[in-house]
Protein backbone atom coordinates (compact mmCIF):
# COMPACT_ATOMS: atom_id res chain seq x y z
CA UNK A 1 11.02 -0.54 8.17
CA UNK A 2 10.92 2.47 10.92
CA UNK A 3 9.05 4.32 8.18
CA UNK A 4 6.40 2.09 7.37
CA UNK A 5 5.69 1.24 10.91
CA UNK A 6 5.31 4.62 12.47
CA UNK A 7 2.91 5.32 9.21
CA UNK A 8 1.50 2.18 10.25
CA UNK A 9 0.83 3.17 14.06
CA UNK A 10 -0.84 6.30 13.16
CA UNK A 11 -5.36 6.14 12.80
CA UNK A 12 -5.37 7.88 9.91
CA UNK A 13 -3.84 5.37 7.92
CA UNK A 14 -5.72 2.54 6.20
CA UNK A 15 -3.08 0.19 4.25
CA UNK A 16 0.29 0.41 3.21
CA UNK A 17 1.36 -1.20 0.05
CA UNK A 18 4.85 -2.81 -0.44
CA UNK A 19 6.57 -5.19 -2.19
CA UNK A 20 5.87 -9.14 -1.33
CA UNK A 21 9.25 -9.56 -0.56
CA UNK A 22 9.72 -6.58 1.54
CA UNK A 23 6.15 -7.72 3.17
CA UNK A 24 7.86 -11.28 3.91
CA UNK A 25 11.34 -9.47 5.38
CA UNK A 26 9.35 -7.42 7.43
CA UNK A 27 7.79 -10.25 9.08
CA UNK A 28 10.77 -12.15 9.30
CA UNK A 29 12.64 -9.27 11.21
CA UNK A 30 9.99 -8.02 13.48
CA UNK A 31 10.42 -9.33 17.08
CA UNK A 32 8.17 -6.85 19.07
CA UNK A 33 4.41 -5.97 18.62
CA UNK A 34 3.48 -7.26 15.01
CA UNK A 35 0.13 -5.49 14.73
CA UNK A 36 0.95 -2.87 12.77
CA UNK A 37 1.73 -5.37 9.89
CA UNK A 38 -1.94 -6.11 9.41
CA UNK A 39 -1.73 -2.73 7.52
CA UNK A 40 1.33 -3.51 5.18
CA UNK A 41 -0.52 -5.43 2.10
CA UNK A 42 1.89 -6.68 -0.16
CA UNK A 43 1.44 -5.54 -4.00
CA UNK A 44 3.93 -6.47 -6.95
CA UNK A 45 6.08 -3.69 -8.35
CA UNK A 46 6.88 -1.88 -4.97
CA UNK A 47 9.98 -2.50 -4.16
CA UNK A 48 11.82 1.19 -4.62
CA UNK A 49 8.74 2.76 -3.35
CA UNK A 50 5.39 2.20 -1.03
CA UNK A 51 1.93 3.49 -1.03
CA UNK A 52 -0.09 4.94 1.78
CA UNK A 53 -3.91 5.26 1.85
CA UNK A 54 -5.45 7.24 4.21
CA UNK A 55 -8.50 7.03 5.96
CA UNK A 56 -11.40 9.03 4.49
CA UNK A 57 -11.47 12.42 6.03
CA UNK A 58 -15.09 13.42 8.27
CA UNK A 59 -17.72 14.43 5.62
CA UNK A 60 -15.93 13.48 2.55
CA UNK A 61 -17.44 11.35 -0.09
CA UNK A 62 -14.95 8.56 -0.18
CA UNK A 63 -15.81 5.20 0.77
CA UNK A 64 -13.87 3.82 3.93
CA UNK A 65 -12.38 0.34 3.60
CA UNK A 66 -13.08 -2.58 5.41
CA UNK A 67 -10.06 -3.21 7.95
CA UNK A 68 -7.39 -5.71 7.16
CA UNK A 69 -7.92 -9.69 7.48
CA UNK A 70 -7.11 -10.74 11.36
CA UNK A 71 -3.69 -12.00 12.03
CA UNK A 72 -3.17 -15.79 11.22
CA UNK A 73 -0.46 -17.91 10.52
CA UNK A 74 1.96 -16.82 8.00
CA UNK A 75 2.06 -18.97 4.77
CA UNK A 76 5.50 -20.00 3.28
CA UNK A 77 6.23 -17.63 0.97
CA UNK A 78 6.60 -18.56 -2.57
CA UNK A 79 10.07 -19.58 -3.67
CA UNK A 80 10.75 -16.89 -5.86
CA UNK A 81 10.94 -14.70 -2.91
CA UNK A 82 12.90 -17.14 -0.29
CA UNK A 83 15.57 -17.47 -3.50
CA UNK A 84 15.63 -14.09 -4.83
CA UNK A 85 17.88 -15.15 -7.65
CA UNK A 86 14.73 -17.12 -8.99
CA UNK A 87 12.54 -14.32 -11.23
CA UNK A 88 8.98 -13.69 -9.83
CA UNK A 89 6.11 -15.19 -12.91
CA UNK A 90 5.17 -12.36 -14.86
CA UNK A 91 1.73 -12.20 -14.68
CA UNK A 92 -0.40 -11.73 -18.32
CA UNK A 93 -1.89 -8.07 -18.52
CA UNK A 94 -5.10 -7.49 -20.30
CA UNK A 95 -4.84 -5.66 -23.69
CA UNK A 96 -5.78 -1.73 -23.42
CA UNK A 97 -8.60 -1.20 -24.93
CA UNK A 98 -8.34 2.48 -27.26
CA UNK A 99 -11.64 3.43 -26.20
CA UNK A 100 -9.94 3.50 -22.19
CA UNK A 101 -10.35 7.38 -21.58
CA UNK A 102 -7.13 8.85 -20.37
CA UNK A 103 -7.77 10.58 -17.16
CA UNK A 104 -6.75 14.32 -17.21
CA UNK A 105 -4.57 16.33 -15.11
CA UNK A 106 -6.75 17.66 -12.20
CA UNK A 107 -4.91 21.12 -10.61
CA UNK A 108 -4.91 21.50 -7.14
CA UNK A 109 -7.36 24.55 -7.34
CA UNK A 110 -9.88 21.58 -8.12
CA UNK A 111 -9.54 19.55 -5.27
CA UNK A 112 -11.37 19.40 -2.36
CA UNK A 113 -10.00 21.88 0.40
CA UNK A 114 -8.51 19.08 2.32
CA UNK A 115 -6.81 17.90 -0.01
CA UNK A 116 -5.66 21.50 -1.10
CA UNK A 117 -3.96 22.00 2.55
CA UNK A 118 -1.52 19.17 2.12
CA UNK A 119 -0.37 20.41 -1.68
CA UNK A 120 0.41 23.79 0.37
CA UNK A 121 2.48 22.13 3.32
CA UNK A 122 5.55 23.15 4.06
């Protein structure tokens, strides 16, 4: 939870993505300054790992996201995640299609030079 909330804290970051359940414990446990959860967005299939999206960097061509929904009263969570024994619904996946292109490798050489620093950091 340290982690994710000093990633949280810093401007360059846009979202976080975690687990529901680790979205609903970190709510539950935090007793100080809860603004930094407006950045955690919970997303199924994260719990042994998070995302991080970053702000667009000045004169790139990404698009910048709209900021995160204002704090409001927390909804109950669902009951699969207050009784973790319970399994969480699978939800139906659409069929791949075969004509889906598979994206190719890109090498860093490609990238744009910011994005060539961070593959270099030590």
């Amino acid at each position: 939870m340290a982690i994710i909330r000093a990633a949280a804290g810093d401007a360059r970051v846009e979202r976080i993505f975690v687990d529901p359940v680790v979205k609903v414990a970190m709510c539950q446990s935090e007793t100080g300054n809860r603004a930094w959860l407006r950045k955690v967005r919970p997303i199924n299939n994260h719990d042994y790992h998070f995302h991080v999206r970053l702000s667009c960097p000045a004169g790139s061509s990404c698009r910048t996201q709209d900021p995160p929904p204002q704090a409001m009263a927390a909804p109950r969570p669902p009951e699969w995640i207050l009784e973790p024994h319970r399994p969480q619904p699978r939800q139906a996946r659409a069929p791949r299609s075969r004509t889906t292109a598979t994206r190719a490798a890109i090498r860093l050489s490609e990238m744009p030079r910011q994005c060539q620093v961070v593959g270099t950091a030590r």
